[in-house]
C-alpha atoms as a PDB file:
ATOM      1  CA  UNK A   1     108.529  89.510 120.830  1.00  0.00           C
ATOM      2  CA  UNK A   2     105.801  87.033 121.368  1.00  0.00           C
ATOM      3  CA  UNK A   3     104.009  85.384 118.353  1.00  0.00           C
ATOM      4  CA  UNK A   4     100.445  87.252 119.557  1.00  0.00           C
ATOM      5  CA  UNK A   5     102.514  90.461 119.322  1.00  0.00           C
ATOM      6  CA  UNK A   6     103.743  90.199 116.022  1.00  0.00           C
ATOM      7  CA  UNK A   7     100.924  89.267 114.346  1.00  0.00           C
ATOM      8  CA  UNK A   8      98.627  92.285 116.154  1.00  0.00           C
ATOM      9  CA  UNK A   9     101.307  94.472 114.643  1.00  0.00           C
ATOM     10  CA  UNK A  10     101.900  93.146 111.037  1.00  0.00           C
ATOM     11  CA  UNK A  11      98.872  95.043 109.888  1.00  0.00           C
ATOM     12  CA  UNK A  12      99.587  98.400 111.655  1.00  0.00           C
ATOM     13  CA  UNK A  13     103.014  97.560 110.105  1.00  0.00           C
ATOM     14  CA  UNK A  14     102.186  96.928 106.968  1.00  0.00           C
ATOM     15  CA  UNK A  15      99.954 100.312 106.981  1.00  0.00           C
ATOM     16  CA  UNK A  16     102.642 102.084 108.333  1.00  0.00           C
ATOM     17  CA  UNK A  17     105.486 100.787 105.536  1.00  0.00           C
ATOM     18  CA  UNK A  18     103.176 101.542 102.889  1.00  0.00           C
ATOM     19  CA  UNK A  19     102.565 105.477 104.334  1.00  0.00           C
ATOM     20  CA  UNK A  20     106.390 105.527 104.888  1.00  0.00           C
ATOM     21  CA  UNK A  21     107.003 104.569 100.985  1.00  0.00           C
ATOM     22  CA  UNK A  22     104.515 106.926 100.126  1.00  0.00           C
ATOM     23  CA  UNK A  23     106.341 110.291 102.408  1.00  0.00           C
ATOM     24  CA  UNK A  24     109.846 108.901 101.157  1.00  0.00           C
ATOM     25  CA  UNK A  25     109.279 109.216  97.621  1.00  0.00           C
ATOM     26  CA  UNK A  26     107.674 112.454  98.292  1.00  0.00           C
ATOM     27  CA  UNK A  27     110.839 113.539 100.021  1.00  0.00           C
ATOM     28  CA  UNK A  28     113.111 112.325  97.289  1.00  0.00           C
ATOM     29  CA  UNK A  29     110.675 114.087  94.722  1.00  0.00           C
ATOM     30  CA  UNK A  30     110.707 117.853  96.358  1.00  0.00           C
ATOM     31  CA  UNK A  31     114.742 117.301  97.032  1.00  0.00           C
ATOM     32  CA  UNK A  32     116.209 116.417  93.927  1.00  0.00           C
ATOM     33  CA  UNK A  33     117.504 118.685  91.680  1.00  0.00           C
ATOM     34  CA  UNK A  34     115.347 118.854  88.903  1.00  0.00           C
ATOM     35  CA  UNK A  35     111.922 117.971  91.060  1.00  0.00           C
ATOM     36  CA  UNK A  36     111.424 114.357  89.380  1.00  0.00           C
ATOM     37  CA  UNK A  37     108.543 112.595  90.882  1.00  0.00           C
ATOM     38  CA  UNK A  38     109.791 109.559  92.421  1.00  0.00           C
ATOM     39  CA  UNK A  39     107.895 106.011  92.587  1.00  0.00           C
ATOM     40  CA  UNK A  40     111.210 104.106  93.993  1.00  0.00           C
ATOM     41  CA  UNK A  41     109.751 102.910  97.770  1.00  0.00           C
ATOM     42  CA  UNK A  42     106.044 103.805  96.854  1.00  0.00           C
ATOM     43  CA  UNK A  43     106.387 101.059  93.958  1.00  0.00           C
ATOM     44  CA  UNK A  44     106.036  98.275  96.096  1.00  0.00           C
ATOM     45  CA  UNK A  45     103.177  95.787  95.742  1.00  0.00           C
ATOM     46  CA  UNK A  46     101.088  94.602  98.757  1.00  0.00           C
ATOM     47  CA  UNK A  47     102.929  91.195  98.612  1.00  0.00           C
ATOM     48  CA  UNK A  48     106.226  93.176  98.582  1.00  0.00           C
ATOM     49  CA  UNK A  49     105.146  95.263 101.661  1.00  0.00           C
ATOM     50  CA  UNK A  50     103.592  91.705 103.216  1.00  0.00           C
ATOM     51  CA  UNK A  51     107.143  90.106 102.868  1.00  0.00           C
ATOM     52  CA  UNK A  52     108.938  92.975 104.235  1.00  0.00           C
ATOM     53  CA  UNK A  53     106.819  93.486 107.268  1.00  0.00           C
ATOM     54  CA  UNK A  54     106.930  89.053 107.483  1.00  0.00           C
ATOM     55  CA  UNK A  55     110.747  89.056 107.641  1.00  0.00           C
ATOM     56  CA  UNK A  56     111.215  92.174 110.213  1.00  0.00           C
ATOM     57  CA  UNK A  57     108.156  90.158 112.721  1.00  0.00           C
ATOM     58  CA  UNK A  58     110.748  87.181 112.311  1.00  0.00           C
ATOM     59  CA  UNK A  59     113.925  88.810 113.081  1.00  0.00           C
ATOM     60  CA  UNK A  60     112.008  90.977 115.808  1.00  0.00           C
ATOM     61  CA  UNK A  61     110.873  87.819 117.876  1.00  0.00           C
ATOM     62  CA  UNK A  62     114.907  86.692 116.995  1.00  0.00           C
ATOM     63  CA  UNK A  63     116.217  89.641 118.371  1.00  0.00           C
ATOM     64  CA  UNK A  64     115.271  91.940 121.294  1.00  0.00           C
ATOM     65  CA  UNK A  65     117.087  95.360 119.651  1.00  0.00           C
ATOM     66  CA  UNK A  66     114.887  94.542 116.232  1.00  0.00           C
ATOM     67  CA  UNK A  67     112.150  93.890 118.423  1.00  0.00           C
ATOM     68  CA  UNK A  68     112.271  97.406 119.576  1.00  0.00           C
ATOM     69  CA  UNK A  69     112.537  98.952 116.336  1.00  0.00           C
ATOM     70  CA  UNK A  70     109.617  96.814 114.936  1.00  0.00           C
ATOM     71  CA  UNK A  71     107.390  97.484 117.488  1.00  0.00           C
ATOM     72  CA  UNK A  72     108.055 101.739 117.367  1.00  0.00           C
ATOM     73  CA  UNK A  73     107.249 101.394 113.380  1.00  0.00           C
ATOM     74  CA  UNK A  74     103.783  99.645 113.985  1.00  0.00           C
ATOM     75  CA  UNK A  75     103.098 101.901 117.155  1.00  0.00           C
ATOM     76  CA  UNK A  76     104.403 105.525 116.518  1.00  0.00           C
ATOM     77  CA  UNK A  77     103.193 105.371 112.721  1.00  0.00           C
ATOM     78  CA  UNK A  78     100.946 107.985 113.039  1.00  0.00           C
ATOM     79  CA  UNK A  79     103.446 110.751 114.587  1.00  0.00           C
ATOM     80  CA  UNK A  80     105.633 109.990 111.646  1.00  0.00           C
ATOM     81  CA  UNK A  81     103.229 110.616 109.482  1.00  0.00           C
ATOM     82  CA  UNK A  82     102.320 113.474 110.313  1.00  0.00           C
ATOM     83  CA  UNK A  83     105.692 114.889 110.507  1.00  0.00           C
ATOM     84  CA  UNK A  84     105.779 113.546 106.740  1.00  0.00           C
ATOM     85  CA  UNK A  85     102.819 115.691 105.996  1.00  0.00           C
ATOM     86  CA  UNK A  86     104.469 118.732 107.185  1.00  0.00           C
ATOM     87  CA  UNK A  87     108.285 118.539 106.886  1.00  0.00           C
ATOM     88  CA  UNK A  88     107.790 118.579 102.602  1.00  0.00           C
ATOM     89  CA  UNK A  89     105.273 121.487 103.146  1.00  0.00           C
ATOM     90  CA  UNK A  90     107.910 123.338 105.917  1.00  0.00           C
ATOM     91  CA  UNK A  91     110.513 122.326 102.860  1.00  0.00           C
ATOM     92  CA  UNK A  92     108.329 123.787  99.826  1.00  0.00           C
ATOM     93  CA  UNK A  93     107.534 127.061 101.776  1.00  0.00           C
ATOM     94  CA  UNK A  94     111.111 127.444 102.557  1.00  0.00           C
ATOM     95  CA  UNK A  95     112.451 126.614  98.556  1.00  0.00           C
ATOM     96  CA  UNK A  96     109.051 128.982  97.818  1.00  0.00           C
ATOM     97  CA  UNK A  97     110.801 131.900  99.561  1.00  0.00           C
ATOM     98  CA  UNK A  98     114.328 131.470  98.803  1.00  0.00           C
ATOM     99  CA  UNK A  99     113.500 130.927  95.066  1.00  0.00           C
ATOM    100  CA  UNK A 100     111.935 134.196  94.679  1.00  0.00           C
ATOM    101  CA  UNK A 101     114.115 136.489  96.630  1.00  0.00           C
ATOM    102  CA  UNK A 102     113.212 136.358  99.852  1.00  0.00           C
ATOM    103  CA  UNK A 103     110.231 137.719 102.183  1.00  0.00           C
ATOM    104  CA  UNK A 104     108.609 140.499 101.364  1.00  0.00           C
ATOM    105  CA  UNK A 105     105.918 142.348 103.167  1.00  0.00           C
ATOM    106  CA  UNK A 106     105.919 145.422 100.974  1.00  0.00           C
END
């Protein structure tokens, strides 16, 4: 990974950590136990998300298998997130039914 491409991906990154903390804690809210909202990954300060994204760019021009993974997080962000949109709504729907006995159309 060249130094021009990691720095035209650290902000798509950095947008696409934060989303990612965001549908993770969401995930770990609707599939625990006793629904606790969650704030673990979403927690994380701009700096935190700035050093994060900073140390994967450096290990991805290192490194031509983190390379690959770097570059599908700052380019396929946006299919991601919209599978975290719907997989916690598919989820909910699903507890909705099987909570309450079931479909019923009568």
């Amino acid at each position: 990974m060249s130094v021009t491409e990691a720095a035209a991906l650290r902000p798509l990154m950095i947008e696409a950590l934060a989303s990612y903390a965001h549908y993770l804690d969401t995930l770990i809210t609707h599939t625990n136990r006793q629904h606790v909202e969650s704030a673990i990954w979403s927690s994380m300060t701009p700096s935190e998300l700035e050093t994060l994204v900073d140390v994967m760019l450096l290990f991805g021009r290192r490194s031509a298998q983190v390379a690959l993974v770097t570059r599908e997080i700052g380019q396929s962000w946006q299919m991601v997130q919209l599978g975290m949109i719907l997989l916690p709504r598919f989820y909910a729907t699903a507890h909705m039914y099987l909570s309450n006995g079931g479909i019923g159309l009568w």
